[in-house]
Protein backbone atom coordinates (compact mmCIF):
# COMPACT_ATOMS: atom_id res chain seq x y z
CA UNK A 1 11.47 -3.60 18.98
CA UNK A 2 8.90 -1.49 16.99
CA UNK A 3 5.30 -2.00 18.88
CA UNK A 4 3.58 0.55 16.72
CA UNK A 5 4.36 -1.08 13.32
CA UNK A 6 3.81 -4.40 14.82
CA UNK A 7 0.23 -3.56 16.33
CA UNK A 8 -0.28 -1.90 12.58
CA UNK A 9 0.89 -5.50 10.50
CA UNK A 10 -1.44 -7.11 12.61
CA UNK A 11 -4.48 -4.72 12.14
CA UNK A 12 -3.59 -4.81 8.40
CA UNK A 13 -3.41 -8.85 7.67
CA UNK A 14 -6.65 -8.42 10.35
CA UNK A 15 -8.22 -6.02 7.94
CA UNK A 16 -7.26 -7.41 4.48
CA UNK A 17 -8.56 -10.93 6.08
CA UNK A 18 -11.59 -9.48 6.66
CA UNK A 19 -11.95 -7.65 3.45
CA UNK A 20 -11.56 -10.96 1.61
CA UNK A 21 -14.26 -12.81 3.09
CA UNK A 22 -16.80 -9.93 3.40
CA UNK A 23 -15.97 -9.66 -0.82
CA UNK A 24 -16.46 -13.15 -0.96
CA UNK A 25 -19.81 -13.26 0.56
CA UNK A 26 -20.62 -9.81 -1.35
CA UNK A 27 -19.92 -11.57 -4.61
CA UNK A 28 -22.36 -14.20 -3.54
CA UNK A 29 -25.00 -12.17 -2.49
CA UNK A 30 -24.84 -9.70 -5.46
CA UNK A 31 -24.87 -13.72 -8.04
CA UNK A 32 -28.03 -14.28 -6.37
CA UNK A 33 -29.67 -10.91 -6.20
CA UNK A 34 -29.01 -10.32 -10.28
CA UNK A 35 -30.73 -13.66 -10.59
CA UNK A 36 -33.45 -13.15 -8.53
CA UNK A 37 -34.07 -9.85 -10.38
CA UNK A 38 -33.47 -10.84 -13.47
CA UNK A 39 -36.56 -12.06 -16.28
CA UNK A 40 -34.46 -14.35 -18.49
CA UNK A 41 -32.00 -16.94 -16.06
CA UNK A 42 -29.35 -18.60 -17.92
CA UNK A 43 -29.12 -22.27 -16.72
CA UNK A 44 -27.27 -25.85 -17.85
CA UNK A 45 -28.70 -28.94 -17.89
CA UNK A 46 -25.32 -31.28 -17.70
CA UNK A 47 -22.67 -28.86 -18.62
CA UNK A 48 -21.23 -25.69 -20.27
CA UNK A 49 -22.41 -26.88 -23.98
CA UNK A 50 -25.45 -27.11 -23.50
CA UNK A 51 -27.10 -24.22 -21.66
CA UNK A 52 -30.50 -22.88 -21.99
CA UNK A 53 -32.07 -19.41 -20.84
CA UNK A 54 -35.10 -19.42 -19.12
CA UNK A 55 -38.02 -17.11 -18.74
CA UNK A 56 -39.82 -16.80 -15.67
CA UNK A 57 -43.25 -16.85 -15.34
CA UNK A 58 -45.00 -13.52 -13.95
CA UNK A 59 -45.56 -14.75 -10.85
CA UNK A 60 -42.21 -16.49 -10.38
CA UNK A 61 -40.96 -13.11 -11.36
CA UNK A 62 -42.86 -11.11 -9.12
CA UNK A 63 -41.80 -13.14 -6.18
CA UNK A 64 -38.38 -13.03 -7.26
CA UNK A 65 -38.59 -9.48 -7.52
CA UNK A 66 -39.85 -8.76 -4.25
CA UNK A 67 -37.63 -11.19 -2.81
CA UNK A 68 -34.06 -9.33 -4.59
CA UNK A 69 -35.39 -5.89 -3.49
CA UNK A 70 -36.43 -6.27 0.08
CA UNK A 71 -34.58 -9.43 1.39
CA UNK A 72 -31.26 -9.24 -0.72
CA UNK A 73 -30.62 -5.69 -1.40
CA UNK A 74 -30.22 -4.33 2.27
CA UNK A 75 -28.25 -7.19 2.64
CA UNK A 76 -25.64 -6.21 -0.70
CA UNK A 77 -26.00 -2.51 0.60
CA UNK A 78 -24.77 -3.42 4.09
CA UNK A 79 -21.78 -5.47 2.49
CA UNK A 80 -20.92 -2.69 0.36
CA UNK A 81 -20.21 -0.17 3.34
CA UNK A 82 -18.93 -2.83 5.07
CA UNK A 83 -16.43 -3.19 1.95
CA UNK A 84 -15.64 0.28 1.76
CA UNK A 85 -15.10 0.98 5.58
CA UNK A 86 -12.60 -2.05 5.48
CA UNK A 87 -11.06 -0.59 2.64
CA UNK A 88 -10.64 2.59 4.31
CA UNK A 89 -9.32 1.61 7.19
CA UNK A 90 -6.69 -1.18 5.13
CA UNK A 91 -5.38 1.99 2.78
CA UNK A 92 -5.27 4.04 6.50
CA UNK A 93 -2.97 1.11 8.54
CA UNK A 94 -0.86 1.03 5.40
CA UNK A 95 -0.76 4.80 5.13
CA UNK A 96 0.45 4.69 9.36
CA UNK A 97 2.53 2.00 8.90
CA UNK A 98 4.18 3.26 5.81
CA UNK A 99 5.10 6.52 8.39
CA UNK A 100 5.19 4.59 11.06
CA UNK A 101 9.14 5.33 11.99
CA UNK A 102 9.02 8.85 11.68
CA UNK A 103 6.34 8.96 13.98
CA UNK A 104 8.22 6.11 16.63
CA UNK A 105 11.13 8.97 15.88
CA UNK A 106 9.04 11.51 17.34
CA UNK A 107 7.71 9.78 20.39
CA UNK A 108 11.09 8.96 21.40
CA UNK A 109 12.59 12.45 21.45
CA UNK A 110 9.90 13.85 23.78
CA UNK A 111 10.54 10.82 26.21
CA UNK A 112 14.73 11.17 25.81
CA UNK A 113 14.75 7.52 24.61
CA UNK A 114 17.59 6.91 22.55
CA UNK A 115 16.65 5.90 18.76
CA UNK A 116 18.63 4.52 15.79
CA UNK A 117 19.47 8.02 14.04
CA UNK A 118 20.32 9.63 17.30
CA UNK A 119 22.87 6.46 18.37
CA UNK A 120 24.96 6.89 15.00
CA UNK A 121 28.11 8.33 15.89
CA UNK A 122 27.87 12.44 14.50
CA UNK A 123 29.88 13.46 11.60
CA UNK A 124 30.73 17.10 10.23
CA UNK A 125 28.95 18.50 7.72
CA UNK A 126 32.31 19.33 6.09
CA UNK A 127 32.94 15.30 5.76
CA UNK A 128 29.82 14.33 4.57
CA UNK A 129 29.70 17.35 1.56
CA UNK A 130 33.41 16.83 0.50
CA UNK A 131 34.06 15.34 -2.78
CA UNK A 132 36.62 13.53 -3.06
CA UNK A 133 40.10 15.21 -4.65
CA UNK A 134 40.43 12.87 -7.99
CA UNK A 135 36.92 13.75 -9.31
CA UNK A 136 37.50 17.21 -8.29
CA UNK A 137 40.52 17.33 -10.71
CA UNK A 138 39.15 15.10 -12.99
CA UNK A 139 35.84 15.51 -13.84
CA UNK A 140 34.63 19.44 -14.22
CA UNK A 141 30.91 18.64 -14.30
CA UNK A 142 31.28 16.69 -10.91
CA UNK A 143 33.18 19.77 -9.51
CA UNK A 144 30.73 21.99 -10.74
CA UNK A 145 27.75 20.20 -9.22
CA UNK A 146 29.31 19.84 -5.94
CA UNK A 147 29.90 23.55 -5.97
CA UNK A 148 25.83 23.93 -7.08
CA UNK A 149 25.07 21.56 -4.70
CA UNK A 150 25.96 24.65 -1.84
CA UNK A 151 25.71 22.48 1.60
CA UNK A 152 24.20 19.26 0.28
CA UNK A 153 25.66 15.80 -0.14
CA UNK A 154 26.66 14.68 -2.73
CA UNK A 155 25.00 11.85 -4.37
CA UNK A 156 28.23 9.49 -3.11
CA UNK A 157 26.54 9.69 0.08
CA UNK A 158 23.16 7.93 -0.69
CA UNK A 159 22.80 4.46 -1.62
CA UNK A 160 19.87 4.89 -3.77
CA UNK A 161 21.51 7.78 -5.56
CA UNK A 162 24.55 6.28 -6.24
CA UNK A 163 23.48 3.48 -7.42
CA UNK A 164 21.30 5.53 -9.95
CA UNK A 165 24.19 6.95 -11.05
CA UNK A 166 26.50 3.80 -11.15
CA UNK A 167 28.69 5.05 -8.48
CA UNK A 168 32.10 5.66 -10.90
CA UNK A 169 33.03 8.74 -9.11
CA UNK A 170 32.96 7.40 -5.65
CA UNK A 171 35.47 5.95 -3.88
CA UNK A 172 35.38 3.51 -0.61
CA UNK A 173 36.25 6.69 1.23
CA UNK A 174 33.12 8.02 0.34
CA UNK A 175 30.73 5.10 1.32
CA UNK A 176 29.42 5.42 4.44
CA UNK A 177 26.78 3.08 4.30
C-alpha cells in the first residue's frame, strides 16, 4: 500500500547492513594498522595471564612502518568515507521515511487519488472544538481554556493529549478516535 516507505525500509536495512560489515572490516584494518605502527606490540604466549610486550627491532619497525602508512592507511582512509557516506545516507532514508506520509499525502492530491485523511467522513469545526456541557459547568479552568483555546481542539480530541492529561474531563462523546 505505501511503495515509497517500503522502497525506503529496504534501502535502510540495505544501508545499515552495509554499514555493519564495512565497520567490521574498518575495525580490523585500523587492529592491524596500530600494530604495524606501533614500537612496543603487546602479545600472549598461552593466555590472558601471561602476556608480554615486545619491542621491535629497527628494521622490523621500519618495515612495519612503511607497510601501516602506504599499504594500510589508504585502505582505513577509504573505509572511513565509506563509513561516513553510509552513515549519511542511513540518517537521510530514516529522515525520508520518518516524512515519508506527508510526502505520499502530497503526491496524491496532485494526481486526485483518494488518501486516508481525505476518505474520513468531514466533521464541523463547531463539533470537534465543543466541550462538552458537564465540564463546562463544572470545572472553570476547563471552561476557561476552551475559551483561550479560540478555534482549537481541545485536548479531548487527541489521543496523545488526553492521555497526558488522564482524560477525566472527557466523555465517550468526545472520543473520536
Amino acid at each position: 500500500q505505501d511503495p515509497l516507505k517500503f522502497v525506503l525500509a529496504a534501502g535502510i536495512g540495505t544501508l545499515l547492513l552495509v554499514s555493519l560489515v564495512v565497520l567490521r572490516i574498518y575495525l580490523g584494518w585500523s587492529y592491524v594498522g596500530d600494530r604495524l605502527l606501533s614500537a612496543v606490540v603487546p602479545y600472549e604466549e598461552t593466555g590472558w595471564y601471561d602476556g608480554q610486550m615486545w619491542v621491535k627491532p629497527a628494521e622490523v619497525l621500519a618495515r612495519d612502518r612503511l607497510l601501516g602508512s602506504y599499504k594500510v592507511k589508504p585502505v582505513i582512509n577509504l573505509l572511513k568515507q565509506t563509513l561516513v557516506g553510509t552513515g549519511a545516507l542511513l540518517v537521510g532514508a530514516v529522515a525520508l521515511f520518518a516524512f515519508a506520509a506527508p510526502v505520499e499525502e502530497f503526491v496524491h492530491s496532485f494526481n486526485g487519488a483518494p488518501t486516508a485523511a481525505s476518505s474520513k467522513p468531514m466533521m464541523r469545526r463547531e463539533d470537534l472544538l465543543k466541550l462538552p456541557a458537564e465540564v463546562r459547568q463544572d470545572d472553570d479552568l476547563a471552561a476557561a481554556a476552551a475559551e483561550a483555546a479560540n478555534g482549537r481542539p481541545v485536548y479531548c480530541r487527541d489521543r496523545y493529549y488526553r492521555a497526558l492529561a488522564g482524560g477525566q474531563y472527557c466523555t465517550s462523546d468526545d472520543l473520536l478516535n
